[in-house]
C-alpha atoms as a PDB file:
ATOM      1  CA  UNK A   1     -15.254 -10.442 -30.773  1.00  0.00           C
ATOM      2  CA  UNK A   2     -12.438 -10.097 -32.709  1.00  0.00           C
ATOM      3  CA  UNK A   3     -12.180  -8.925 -36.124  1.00  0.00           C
ATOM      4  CA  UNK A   4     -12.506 -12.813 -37.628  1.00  0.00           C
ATOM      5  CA  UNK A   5     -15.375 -13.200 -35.291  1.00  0.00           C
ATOM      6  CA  UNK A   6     -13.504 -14.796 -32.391  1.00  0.00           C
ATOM      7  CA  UNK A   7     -14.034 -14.386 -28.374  1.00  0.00           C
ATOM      8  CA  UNK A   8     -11.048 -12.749 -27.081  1.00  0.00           C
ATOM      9  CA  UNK A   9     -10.781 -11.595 -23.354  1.00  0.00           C
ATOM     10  CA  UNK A  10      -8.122  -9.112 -22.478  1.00  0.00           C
ATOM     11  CA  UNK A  11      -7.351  -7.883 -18.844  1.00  0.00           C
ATOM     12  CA  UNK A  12      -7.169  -4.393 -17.800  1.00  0.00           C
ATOM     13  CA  UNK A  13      -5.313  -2.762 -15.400  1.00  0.00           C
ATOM     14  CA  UNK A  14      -6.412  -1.095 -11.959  1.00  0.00           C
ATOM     15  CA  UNK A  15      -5.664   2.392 -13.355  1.00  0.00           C
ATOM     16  CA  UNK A  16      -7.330   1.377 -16.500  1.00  0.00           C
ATOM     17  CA  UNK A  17     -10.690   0.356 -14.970  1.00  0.00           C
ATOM     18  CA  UNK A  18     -10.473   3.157 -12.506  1.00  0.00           C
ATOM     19  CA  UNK A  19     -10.015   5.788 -15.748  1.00  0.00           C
ATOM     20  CA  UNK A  20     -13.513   3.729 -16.711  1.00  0.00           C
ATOM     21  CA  UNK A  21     -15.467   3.879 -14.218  1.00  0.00           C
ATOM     22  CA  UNK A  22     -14.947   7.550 -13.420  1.00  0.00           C
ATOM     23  CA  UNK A  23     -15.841   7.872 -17.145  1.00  0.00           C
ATOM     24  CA  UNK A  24     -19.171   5.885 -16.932  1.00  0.00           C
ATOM     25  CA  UNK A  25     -20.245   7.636 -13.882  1.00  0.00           C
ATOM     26  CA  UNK A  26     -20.080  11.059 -15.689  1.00  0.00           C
ATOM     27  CA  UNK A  27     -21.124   9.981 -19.435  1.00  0.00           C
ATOM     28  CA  UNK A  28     -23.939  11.236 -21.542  1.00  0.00           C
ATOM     29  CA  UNK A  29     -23.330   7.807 -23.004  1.00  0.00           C
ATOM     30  CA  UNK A  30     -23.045   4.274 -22.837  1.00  0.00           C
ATOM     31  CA  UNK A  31     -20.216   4.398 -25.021  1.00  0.00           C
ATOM     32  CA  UNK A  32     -16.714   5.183 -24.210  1.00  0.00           C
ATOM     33  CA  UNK A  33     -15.809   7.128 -26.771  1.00  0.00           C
ATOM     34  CA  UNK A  34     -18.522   9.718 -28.344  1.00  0.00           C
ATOM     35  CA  UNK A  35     -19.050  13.086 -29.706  1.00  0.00           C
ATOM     36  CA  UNK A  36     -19.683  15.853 -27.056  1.00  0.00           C
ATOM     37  CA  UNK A  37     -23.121  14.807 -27.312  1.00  0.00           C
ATOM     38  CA  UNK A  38     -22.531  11.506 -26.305  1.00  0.00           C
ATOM     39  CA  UNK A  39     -23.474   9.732 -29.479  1.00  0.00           C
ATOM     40  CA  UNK A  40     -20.517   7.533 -31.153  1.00  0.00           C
ATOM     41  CA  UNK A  41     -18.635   8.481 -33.545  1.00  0.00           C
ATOM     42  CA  UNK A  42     -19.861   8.128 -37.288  1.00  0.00           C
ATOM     43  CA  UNK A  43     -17.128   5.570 -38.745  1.00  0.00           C
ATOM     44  CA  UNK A  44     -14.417   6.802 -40.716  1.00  0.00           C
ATOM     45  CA  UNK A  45     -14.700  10.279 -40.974  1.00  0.00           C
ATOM     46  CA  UNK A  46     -15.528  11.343 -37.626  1.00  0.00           C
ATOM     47  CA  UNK A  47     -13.133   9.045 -35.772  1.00  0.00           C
ATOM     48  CA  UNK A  48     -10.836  10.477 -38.198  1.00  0.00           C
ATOM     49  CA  UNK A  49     -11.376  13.904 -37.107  1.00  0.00           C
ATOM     50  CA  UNK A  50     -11.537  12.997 -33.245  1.00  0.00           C
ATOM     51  CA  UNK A  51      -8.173  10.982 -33.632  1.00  0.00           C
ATOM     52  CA  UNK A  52      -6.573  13.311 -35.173  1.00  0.00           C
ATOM     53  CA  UNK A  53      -7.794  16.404 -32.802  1.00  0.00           C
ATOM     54  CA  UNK A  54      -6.532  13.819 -30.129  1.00  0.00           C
ATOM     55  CA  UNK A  55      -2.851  14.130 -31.378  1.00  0.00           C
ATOM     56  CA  UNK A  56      -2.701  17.776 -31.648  1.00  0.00           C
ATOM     57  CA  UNK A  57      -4.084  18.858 -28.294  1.00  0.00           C
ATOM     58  CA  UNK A  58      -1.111  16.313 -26.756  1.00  0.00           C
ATOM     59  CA  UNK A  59       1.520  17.373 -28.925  1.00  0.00           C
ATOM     60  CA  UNK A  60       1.778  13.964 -30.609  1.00  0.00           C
ATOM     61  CA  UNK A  61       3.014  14.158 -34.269  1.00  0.00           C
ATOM     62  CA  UNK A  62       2.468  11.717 -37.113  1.00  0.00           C
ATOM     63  CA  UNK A  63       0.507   8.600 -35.566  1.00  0.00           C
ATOM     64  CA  UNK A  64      -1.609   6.109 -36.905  1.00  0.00           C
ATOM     65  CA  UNK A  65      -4.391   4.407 -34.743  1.00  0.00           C
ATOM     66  CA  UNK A  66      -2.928   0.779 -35.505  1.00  0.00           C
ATOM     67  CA  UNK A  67       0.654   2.263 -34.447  1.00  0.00           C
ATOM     68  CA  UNK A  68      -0.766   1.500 -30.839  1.00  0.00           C
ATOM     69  CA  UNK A  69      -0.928  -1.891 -31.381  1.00  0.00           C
ATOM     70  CA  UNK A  70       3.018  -1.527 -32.271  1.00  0.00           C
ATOM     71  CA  UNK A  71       3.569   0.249 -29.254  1.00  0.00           C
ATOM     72  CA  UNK A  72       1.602  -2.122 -26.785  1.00  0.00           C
ATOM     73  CA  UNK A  73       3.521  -5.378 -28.170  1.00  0.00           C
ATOM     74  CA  UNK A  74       6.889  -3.471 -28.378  1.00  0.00           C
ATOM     75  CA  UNK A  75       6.556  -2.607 -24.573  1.00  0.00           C
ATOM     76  CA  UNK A  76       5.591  -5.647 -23.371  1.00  0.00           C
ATOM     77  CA  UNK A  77       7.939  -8.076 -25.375  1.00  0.00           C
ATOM     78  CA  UNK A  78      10.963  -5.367 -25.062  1.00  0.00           C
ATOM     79  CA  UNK A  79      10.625  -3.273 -22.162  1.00  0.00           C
ATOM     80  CA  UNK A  80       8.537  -5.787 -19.845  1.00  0.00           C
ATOM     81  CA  UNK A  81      10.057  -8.478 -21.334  1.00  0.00           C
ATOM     82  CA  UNK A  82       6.484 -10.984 -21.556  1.00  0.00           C
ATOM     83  CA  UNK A  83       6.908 -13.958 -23.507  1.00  0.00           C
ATOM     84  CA  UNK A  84       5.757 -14.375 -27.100  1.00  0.00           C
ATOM     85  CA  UNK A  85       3.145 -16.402 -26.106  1.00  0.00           C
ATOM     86  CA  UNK A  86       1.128 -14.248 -23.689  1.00  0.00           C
ATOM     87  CA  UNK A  87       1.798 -11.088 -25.966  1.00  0.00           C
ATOM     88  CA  UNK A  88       0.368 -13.183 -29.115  1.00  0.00           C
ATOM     89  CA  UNK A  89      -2.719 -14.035 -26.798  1.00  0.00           C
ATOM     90  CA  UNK A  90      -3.085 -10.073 -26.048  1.00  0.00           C
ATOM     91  CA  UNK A  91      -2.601  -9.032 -29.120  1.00  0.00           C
ATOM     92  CA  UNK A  92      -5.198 -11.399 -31.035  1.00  0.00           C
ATOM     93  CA  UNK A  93      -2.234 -13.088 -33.694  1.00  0.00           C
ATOM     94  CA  UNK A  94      -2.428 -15.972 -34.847  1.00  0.00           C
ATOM     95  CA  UNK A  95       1.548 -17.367 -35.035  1.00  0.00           C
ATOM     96  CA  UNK A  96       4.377 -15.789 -33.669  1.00  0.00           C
ATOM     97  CA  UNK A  97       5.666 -14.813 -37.365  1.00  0.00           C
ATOM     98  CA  UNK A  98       2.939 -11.808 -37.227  1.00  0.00           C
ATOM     99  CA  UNK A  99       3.765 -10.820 -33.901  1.00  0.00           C
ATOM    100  CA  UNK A 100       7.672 -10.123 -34.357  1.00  0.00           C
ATOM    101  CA  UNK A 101       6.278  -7.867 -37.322  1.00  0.00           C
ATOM    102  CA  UNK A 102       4.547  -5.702 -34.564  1.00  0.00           C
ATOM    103  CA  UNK A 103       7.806  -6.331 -32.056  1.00  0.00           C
ATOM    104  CA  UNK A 104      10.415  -3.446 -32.597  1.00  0.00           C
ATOM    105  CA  UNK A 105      13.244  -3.213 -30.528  1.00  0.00           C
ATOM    106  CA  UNK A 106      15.821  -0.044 -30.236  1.00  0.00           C
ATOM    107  CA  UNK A 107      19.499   0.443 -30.573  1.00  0.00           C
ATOM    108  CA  UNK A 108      19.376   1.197 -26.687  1.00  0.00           C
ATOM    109  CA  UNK A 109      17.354  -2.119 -25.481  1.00  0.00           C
ATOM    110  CA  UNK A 110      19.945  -3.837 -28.115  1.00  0.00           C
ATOM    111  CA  UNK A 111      22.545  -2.149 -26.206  1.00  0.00           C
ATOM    112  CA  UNK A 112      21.735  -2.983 -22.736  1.00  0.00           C
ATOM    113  CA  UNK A 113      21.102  -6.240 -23.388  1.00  0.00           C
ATOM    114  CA  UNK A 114      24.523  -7.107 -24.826  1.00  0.00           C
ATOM    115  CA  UNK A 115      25.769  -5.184 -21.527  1.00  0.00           C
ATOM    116  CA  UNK A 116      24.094  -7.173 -19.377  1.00  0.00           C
ATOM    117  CA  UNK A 117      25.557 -10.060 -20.923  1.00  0.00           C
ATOM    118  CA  UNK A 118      29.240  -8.725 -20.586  1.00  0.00           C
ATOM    119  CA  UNK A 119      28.566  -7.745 -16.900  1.00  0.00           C
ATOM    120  CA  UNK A 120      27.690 -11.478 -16.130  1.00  0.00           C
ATOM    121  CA  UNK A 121      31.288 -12.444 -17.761  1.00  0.00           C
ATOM    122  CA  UNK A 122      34.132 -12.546 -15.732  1.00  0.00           C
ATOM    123  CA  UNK A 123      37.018 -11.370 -18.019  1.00  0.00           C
ATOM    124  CA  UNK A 124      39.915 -11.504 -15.638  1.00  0.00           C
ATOM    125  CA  UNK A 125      39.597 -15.439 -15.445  1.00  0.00           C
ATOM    126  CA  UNK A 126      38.448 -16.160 -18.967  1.00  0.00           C
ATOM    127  CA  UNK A 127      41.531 -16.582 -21.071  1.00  0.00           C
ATOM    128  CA  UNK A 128      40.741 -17.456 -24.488  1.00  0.00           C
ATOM    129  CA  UNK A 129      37.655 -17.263 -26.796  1.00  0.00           C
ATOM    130  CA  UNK A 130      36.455 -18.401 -30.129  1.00  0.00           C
ATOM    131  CA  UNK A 131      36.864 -15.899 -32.977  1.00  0.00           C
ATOM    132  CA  UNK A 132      33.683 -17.181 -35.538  1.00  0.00           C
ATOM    133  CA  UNK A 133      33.849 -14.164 -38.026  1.00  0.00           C
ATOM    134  CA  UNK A 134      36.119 -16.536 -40.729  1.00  0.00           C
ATOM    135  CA  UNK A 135      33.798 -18.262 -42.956  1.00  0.00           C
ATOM    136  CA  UNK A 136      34.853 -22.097 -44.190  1.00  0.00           C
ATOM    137  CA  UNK A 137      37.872 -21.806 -41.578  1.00  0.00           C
ATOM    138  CA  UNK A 138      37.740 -23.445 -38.233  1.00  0.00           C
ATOM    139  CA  UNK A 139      37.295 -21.384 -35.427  1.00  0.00           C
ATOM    140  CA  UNK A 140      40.455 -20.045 -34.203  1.00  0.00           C
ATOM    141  CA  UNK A 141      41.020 -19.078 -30.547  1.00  0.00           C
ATOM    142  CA  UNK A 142      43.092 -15.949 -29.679  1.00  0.00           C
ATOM    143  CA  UNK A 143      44.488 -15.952 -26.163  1.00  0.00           C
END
C-alpha cells in the first residue's frame, strides 16, 4: 500500500528478482533490508545510519533517499523515453503536474534531441523558413 493507503503493483525486472531471491535464500531475515542480525532497521535513525554507510562504501556523495525516486522517473521519461502515463502509474502520482516535478532532463538529452530533429531535415531542398523571434510583427521568411 501506498503511502495514502492505496494498492499499487509495480513490476520488477529479471535481474531485480534474481538479486531477491539469492537474497532470501541466504537471509537471517524475512526482511530485505536488516541489521547484520537480520532484524529491520529501527526507523529514522538507524536507516539513517545504514543509508548513509551505503553512500560512502560506493563512493556516492550527497544523496537523499527520495532523490531515487528523481532518478527512476528521470530515466525512464528521458533516457527510455516511457510515456507520462505509465511513469505516473510507477511512480504512485496522482496528475502529471507532480510527475514533471520529479522529470529532469540534461543539457545533453536537450541537445540530442534538437539533433535528431535537424538530422531528419533536409536542408539542401528546404529554401525558406519562418523567423518567429519578432514579437507583434508577422512572421517574416528569410530565403
Amino acid at each position: 500500500k501506498s503511502k495514502n493507503n492505496e494498492p499499487r503493483s509495480i513490476p520488477i525486472c529479471d535481474a531485480l528478482l534474481t538479486a531477491l531471491l539469492d537474497l532470501r535464500n541466504n537471509a537471517k531475515s524475512e526482511y530485505v533490508f536488516t541489521t547484520q542480525e537480520g532484524k529491520p532497521y529501527k526507523y529514522p535513525s538507524g536507516w539513517k545510519r545504514a543509508w548513509a554507510t551505503a553512500l560512502r562504501k560506493s563512493g556516492i556523495g550527497k544523496c537523499r533517499f527520495h532523490d531515487l525516486r528523481h532518478t527512476f522517473a528521470s530515466n525512464l521519461i528521458v533516457a527510455q523515453k516511457e510515456d507520462y502515463i505509465t511513469v505516473k502509474s510507477l511512480t504512485g502520482h496522482k496528475d502529471t503536474k507532480m510527475l514533471q516535478r520529479y522529470s529532469h532532463t540534461s543539457e545533453e538529452y536537450k541537445r540530442k534531441a534538437i539533433s535528431k530533429l535537424g538530422n531528419s531535415l533536409n536542408l539542401d531542398t528546404m529554401d525558406t523558413y519562418m523567423d518567429t523571434n519578432h514579437k507583434n510583427k508577422a512572421p517574416v521568411a528569410i530565403t
